[in-house]
Structures are given as structure tokens and as C-alpha cells.
Protein backbone atom coordinates (compact mmCIF):
# COMPACT_ATOMS: atom_id res chain seq x y z
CA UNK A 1 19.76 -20.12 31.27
CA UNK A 2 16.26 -21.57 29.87
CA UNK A 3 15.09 -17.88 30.25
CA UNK A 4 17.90 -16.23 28.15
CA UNK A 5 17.24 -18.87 25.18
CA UNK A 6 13.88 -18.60 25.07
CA UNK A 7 14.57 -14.48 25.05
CA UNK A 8 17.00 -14.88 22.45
CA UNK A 9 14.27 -16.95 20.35
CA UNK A 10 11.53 -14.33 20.33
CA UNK A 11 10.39 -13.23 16.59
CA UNK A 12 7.63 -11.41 17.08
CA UNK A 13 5.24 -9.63 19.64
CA UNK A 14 3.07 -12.93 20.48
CA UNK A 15 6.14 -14.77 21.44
CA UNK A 16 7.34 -11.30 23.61
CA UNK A 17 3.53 -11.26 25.30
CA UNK A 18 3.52 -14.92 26.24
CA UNK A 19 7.23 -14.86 27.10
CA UNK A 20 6.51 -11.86 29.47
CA UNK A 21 2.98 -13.49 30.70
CA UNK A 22 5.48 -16.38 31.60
CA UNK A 23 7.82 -14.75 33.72
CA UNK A 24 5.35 -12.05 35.30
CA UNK A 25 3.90 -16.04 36.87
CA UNK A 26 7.05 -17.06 37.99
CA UNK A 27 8.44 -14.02 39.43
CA UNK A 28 5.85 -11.16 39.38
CA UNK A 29 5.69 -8.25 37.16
CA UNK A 30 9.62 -7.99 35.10
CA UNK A 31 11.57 -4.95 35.59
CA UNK A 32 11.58 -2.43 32.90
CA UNK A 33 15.42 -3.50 32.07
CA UNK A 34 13.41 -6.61 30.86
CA UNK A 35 10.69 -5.45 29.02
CA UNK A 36 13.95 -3.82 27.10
CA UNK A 37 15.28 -6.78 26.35
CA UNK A 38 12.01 -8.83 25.53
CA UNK A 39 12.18 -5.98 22.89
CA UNK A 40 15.72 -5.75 21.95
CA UNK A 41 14.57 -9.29 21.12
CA UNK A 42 11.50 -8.92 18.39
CA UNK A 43 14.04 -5.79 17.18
CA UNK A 44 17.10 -8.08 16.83
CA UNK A 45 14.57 -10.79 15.29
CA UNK A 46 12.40 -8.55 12.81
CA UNK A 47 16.10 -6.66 11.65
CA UNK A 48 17.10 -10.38 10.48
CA UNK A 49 14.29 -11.25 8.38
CA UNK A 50 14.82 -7.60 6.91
CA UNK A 51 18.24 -8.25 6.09
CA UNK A 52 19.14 -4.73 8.24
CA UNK A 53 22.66 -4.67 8.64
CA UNK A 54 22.53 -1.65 11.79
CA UNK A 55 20.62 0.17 13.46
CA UNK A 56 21.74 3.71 15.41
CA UNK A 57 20.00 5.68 17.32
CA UNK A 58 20.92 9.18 17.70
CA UNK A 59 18.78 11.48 20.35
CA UNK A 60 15.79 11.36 18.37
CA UNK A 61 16.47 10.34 15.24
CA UNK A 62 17.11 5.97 14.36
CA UNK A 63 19.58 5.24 11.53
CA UNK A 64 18.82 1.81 9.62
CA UNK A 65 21.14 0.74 6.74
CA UNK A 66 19.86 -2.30 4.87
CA UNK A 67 21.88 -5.00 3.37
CA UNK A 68 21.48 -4.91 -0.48
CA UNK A 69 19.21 -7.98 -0.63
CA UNK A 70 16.88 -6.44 2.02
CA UNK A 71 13.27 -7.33 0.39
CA UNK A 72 11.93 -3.87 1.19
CA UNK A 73 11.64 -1.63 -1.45
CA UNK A 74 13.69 1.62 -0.86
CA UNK A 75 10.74 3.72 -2.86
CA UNK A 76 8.07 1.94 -0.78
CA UNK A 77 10.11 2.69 2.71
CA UNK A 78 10.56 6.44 1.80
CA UNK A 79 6.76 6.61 0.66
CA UNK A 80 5.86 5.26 3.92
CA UNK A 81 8.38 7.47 5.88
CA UNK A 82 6.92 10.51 4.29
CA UNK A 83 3.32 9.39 5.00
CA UNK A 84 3.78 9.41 8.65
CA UNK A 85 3.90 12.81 10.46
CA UNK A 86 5.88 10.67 13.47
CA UNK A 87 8.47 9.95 10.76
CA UNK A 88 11.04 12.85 9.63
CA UNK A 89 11.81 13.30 6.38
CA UNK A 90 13.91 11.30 4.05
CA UNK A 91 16.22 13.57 1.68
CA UNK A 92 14.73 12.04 -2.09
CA UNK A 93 18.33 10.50 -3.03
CA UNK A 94 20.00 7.95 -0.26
CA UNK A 95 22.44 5.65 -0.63
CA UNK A 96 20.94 2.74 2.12
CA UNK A 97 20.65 4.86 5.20
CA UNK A 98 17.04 5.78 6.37
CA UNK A 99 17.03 8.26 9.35
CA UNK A 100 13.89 8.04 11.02
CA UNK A 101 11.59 9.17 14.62
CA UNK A 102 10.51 5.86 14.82
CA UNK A 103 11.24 2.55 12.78
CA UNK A 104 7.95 0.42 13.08
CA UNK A 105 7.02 -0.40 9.32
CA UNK A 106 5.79 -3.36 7.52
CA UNK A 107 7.52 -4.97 4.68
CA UNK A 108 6.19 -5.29 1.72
């Protein structure tokens, strides 16, 4: 159970590393199903201090709508996406939904 709350309380890819480094000791190297989740955790964690309300993947394409008092700046995010050739493109007027190849941005 001491496992699953420390999990939960990842919040960024440090804490996932020495989280990971911590369990690969007491057990050997994880699974991939928890590599996922040791993921699924920094996600969950970064999507909160983002105010993202959802995110949906779709094949190859990731769907992220933001709350309205996300602090990223929705002409910042589609400069970004349309910097990136991993990224596809972002039609010029949205209304909060971003579909993107990949999702790993910094905030402003």
C-alpha cells in the first residue's frame, strides 16, 4: 500500500527515477505495466498543475482540453505545436482542444 502512495505522489521525472531505482532494489527490474504507471503518474501530476481537464488519445493523435484558467498561453502552445515536425498541425482557430503526436511541452 506504501508503494501505491508513493506512486500516486510522483510530480515529476526525478521522483519517477528514484521511485523506480527504489523498487528495481527491492524486487528487480519493474514490469513494463509499471513503468506505465510510474508515468501515468508524472502525466496525471504535470496535467494538474496545467489545469488540463482531459486528455484522449486516439491512434496517433492525443486530445488535451484545458480548463479556462490553464496558465499556458493558447498562442504560445500552437506556436510550439507548429514548431515541432513530431507535432501535427493545429487548425489556426480552436476552441480549447489541442490535437497533437505527442504532448511533452513546457509551460510558459
Amino acid at each position: 500500500m506504501r508503494t501505491y502512495k508513493r506512486i500516486s505522489s510522483i510530480s515529476n521525472d526525478e521522483e519517477k527515477l528514484d521511485v523506480r531505482k527504489n523498487l528495481k532494489i527491492a524486487s528487480g527490474p519493474p514490469p513494463s505495466s509499471v513503468d506505465n504507471l510510474l508515468e501515468y503518474a508524472v502525466l496525471k501530476s504535470m496535467s494538474e498543475r496545467l489545469r488540463i481537464s482531459s486528455i484522449e488519445r486516439q491512434g496517433s493523435k492525443v486530445a488535451i482540453r484545458f480548463h479556462p484558467e490553464t496558465p499556458i498561453d493558447p498562442a504560445a502552445l500552437v506556436s510550439v505545436v507548429r514548431s515541432r515536425k513530431a507535432l501535427s498541425s493545429i487548425p489556426a482557430a480552436f476552441s480549447g482542444w489541442k490535437s497533437l503526436a505527442e504532448s511533452s511541452f513546457p509551460p510558459q
